[in-house]
PDB file of N, CA and C in Angstrom:
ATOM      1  N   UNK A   1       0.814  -1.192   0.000  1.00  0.00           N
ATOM      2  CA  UNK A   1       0.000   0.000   0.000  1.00  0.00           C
ATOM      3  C   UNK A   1       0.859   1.257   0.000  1.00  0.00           C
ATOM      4  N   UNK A   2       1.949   1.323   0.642  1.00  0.00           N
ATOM      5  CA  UNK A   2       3.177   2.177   0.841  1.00  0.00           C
ATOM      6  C   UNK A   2       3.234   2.676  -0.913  1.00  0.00           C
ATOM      7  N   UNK A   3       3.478   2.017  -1.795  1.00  0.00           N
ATOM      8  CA  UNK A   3       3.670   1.970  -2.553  1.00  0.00           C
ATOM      9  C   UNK A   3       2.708   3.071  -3.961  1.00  0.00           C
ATOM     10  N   UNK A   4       1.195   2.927  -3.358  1.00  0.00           N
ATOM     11  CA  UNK A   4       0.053   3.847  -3.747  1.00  0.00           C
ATOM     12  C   UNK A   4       0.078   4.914  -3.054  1.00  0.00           C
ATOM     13  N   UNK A   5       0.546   5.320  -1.811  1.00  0.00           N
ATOM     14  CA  UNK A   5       0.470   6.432  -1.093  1.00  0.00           C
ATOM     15  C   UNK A   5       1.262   7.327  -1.594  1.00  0.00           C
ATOM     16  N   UNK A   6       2.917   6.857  -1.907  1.00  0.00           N
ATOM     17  CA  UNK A   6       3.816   7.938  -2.274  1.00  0.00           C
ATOM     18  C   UNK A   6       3.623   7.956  -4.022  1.00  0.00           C
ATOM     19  N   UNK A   7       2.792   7.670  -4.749  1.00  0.00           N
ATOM     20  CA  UNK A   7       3.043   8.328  -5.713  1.00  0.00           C
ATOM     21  C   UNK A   7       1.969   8.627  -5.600  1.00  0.00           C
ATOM     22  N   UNK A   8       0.897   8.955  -4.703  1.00  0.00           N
ATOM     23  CA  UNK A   8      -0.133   9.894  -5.067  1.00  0.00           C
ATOM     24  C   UNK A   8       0.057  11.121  -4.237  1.00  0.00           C
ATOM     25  N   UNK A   9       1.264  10.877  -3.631  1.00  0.00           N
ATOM     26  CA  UNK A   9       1.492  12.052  -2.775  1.00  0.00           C
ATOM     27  C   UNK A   9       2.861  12.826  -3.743  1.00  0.00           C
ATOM     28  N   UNK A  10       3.699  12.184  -4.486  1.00  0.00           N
ATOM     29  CA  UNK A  10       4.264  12.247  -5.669  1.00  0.00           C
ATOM     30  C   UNK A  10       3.343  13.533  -6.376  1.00  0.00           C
ATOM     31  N   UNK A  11       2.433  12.412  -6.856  1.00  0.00           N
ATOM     32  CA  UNK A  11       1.907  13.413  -8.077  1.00  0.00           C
ATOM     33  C   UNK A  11       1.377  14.797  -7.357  1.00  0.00           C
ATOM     34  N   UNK A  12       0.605  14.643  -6.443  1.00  0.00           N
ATOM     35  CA  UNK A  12       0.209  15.782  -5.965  1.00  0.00           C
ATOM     36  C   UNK A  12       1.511  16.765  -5.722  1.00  0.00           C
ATOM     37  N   UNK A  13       2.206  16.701  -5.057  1.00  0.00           N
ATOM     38  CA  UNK A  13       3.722  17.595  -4.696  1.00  0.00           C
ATOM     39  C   UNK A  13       4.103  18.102  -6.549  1.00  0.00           C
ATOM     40  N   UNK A  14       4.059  17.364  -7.467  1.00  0.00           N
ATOM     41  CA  UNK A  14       4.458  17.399  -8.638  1.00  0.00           C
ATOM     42  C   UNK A  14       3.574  18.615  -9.357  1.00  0.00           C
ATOM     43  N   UNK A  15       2.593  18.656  -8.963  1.00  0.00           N
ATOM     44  CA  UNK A  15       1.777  19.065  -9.530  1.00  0.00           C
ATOM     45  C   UNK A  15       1.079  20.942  -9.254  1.00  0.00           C
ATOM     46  N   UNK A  16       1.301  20.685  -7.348  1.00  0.00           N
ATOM     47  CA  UNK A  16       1.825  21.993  -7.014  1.00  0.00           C
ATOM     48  C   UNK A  16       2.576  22.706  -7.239  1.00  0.00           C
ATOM     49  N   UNK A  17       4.196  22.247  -7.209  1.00  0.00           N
ATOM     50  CA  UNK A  17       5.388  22.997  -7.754  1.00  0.00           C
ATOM     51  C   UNK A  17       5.104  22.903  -9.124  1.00  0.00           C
ATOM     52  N   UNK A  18       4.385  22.594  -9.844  1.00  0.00           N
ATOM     53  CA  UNK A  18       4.259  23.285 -10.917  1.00  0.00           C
ATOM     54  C   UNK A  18       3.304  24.384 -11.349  1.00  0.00           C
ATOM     55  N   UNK A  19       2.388  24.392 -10.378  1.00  0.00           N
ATOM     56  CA  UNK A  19       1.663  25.897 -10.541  1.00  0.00           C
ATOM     57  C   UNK A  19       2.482  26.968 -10.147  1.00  0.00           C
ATOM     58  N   UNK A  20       3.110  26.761  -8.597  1.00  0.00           N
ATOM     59  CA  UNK A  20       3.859  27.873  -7.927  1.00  0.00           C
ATOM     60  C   UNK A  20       4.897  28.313  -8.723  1.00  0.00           C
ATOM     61  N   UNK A  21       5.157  27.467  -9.828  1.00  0.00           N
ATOM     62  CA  UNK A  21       6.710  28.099 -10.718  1.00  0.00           C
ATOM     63  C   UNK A  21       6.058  29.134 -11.611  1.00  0.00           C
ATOM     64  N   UNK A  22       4.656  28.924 -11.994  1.00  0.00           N
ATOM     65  CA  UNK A  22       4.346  29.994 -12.551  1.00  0.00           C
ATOM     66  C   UNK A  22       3.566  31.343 -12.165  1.00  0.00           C
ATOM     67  N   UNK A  23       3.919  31.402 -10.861  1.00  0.00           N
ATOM     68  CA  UNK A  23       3.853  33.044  -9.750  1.00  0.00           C
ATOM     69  C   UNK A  23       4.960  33.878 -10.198  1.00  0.00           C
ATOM     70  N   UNK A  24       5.148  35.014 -10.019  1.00  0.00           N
ATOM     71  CA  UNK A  24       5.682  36.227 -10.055  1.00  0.00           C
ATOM     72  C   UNK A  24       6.599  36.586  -9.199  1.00  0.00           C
ATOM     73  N   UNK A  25       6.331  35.712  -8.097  1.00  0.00           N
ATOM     74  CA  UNK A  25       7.312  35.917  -7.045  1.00  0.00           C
ATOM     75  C   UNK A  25       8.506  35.206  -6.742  1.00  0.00           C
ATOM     76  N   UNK A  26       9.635  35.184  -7.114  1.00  0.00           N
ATOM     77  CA  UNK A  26      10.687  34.543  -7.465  1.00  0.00           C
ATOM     78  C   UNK A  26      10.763  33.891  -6.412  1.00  0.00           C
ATOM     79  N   UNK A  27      10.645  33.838  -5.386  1.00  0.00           N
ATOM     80  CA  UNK A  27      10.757  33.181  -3.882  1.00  0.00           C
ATOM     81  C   UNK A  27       9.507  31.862  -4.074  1.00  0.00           C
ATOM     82  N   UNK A  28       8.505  31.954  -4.449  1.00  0.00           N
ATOM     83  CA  UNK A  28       7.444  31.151  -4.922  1.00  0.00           C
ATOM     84  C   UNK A  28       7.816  30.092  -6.002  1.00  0.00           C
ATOM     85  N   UNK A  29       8.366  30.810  -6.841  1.00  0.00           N
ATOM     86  CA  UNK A  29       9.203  29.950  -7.904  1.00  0.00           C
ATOM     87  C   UNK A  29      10.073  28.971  -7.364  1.00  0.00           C
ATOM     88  N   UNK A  30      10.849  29.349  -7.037  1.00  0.00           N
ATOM     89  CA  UNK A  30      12.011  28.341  -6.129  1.00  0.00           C
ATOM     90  C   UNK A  30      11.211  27.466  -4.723  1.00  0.00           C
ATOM     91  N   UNK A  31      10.751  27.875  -4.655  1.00  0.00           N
ATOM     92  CA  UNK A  31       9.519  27.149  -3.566  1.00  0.00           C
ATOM     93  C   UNK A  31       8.958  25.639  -4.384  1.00  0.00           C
ATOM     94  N   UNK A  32       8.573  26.015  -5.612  1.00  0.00           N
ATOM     95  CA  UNK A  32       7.671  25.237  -6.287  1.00  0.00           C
ATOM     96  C   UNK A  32       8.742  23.868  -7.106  1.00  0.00           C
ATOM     97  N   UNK A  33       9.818  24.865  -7.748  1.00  0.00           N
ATOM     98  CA  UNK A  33      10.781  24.546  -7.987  1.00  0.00           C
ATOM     99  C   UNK A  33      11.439  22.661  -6.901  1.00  0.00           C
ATOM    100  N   UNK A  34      11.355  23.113  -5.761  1.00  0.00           N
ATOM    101  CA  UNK A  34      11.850  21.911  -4.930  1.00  0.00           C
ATOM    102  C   UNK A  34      10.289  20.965  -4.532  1.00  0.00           C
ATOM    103  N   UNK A  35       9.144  21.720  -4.712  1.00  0.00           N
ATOM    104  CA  UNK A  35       8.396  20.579  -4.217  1.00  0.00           C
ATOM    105  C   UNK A  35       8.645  19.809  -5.650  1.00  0.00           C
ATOM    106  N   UNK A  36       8.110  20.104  -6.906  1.00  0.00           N
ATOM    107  CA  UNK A  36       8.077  19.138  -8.100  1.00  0.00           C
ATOM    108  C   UNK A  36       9.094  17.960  -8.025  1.00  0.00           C
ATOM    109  N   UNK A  37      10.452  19.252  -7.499  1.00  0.00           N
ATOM    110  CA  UNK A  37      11.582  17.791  -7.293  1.00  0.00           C
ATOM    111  C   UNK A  37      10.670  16.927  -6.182  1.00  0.00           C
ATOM    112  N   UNK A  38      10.659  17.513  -5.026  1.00  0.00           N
ATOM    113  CA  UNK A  38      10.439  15.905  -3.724  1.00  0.00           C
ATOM    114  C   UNK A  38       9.157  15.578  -4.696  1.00  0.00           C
ATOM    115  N   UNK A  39       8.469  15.532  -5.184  1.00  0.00           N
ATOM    116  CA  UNK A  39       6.838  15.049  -5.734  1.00  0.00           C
ATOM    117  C   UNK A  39       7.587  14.283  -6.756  1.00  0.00           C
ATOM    118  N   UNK A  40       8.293  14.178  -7.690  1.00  0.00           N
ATOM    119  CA  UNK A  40       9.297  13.534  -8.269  1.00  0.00           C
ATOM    120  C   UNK A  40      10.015  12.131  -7.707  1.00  0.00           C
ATOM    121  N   UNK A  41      10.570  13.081  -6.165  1.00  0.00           N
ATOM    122  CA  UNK A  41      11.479  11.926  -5.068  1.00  0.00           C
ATOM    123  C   UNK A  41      10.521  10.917  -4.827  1.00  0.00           C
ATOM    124  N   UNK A  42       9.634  11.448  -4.521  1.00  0.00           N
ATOM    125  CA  UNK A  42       8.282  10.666  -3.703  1.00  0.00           C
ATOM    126  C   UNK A  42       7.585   9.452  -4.803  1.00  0.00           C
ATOM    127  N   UNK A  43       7.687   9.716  -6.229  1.00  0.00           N
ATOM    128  CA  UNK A  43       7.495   8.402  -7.073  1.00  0.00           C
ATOM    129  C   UNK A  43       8.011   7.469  -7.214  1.00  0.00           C
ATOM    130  N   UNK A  44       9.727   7.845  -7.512  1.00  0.00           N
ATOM    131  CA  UNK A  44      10.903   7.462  -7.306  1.00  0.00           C
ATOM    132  C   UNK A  44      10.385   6.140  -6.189  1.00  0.00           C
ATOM    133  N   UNK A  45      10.925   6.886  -5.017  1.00  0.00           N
ATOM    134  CA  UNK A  45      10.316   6.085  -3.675  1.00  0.00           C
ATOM    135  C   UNK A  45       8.983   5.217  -4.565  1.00  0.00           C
ATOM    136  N   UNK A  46       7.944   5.387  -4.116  1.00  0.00           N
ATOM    137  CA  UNK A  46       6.745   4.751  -4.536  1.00  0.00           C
ATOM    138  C   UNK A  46       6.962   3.758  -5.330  1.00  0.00           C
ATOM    139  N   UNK A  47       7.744   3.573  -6.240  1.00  0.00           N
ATOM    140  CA  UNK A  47       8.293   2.604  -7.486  1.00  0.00           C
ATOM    141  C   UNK A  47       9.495   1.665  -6.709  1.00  0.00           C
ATOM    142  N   UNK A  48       9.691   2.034  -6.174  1.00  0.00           N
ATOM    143  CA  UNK A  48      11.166   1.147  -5.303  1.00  0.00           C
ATOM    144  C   UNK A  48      10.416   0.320  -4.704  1.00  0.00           C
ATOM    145  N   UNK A  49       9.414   1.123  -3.615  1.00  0.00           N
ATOM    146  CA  UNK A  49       8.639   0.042  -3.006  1.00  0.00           C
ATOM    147  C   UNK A  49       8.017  -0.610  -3.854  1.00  0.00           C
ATOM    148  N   UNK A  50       7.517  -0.331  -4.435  1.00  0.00           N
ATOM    149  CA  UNK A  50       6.491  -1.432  -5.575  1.00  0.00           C
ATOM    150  C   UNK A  50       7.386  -2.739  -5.698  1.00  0.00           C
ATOM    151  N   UNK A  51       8.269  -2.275  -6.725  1.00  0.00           N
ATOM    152  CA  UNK A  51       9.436  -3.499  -7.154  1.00  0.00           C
ATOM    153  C   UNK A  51      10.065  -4.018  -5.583  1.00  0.00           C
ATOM    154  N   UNK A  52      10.469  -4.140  -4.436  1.00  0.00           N
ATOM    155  CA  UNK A  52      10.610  -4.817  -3.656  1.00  0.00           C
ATOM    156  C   UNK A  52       9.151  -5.126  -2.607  1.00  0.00           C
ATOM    157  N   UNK A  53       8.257  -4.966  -3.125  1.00  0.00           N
ATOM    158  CA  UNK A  53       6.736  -5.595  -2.380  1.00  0.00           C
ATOM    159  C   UNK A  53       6.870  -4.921  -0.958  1.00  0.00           C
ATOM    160  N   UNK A  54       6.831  -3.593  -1.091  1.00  0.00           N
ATOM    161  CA  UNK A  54       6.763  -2.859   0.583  1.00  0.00           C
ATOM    162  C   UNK A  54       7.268  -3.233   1.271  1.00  0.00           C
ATOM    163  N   UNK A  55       8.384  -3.400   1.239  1.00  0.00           N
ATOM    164  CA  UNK A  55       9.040  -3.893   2.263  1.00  0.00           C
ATOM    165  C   UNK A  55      10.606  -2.907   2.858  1.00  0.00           C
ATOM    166  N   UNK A  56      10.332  -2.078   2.219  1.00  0.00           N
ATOM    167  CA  UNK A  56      11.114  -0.889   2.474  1.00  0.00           C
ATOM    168  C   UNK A  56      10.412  -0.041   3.478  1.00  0.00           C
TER     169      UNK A  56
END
């Protein structure tokens, strides 16, 4: 189940930092900028667990 949680928490993080990159506020940008990465990390993860059956 580990495995469904982080990439829907993935996509969501992914999906925020990609609105916030397109604010005005350069501080917002770079904000958004690192969630897409961890929402990225967080599939990454999600897929690891998959392929070793949650057990990570």
């Amino acid at each position: 189940m580990g495995e469904f949680v982080d990439k829907v928490k993935g996509n969501a993080n992914e999906a925020v930092g990609k609105a916030k990159q397109k604010s005005n506020d350069p501080e917002t940008r770079a904000e958004g900028a690192a969630q897409e990465t961890k929402g990225k990390a967080q599939q990454v993860e999600g897929s690891v667990k998959g392929a070793l059956g949650d057990k990570v």
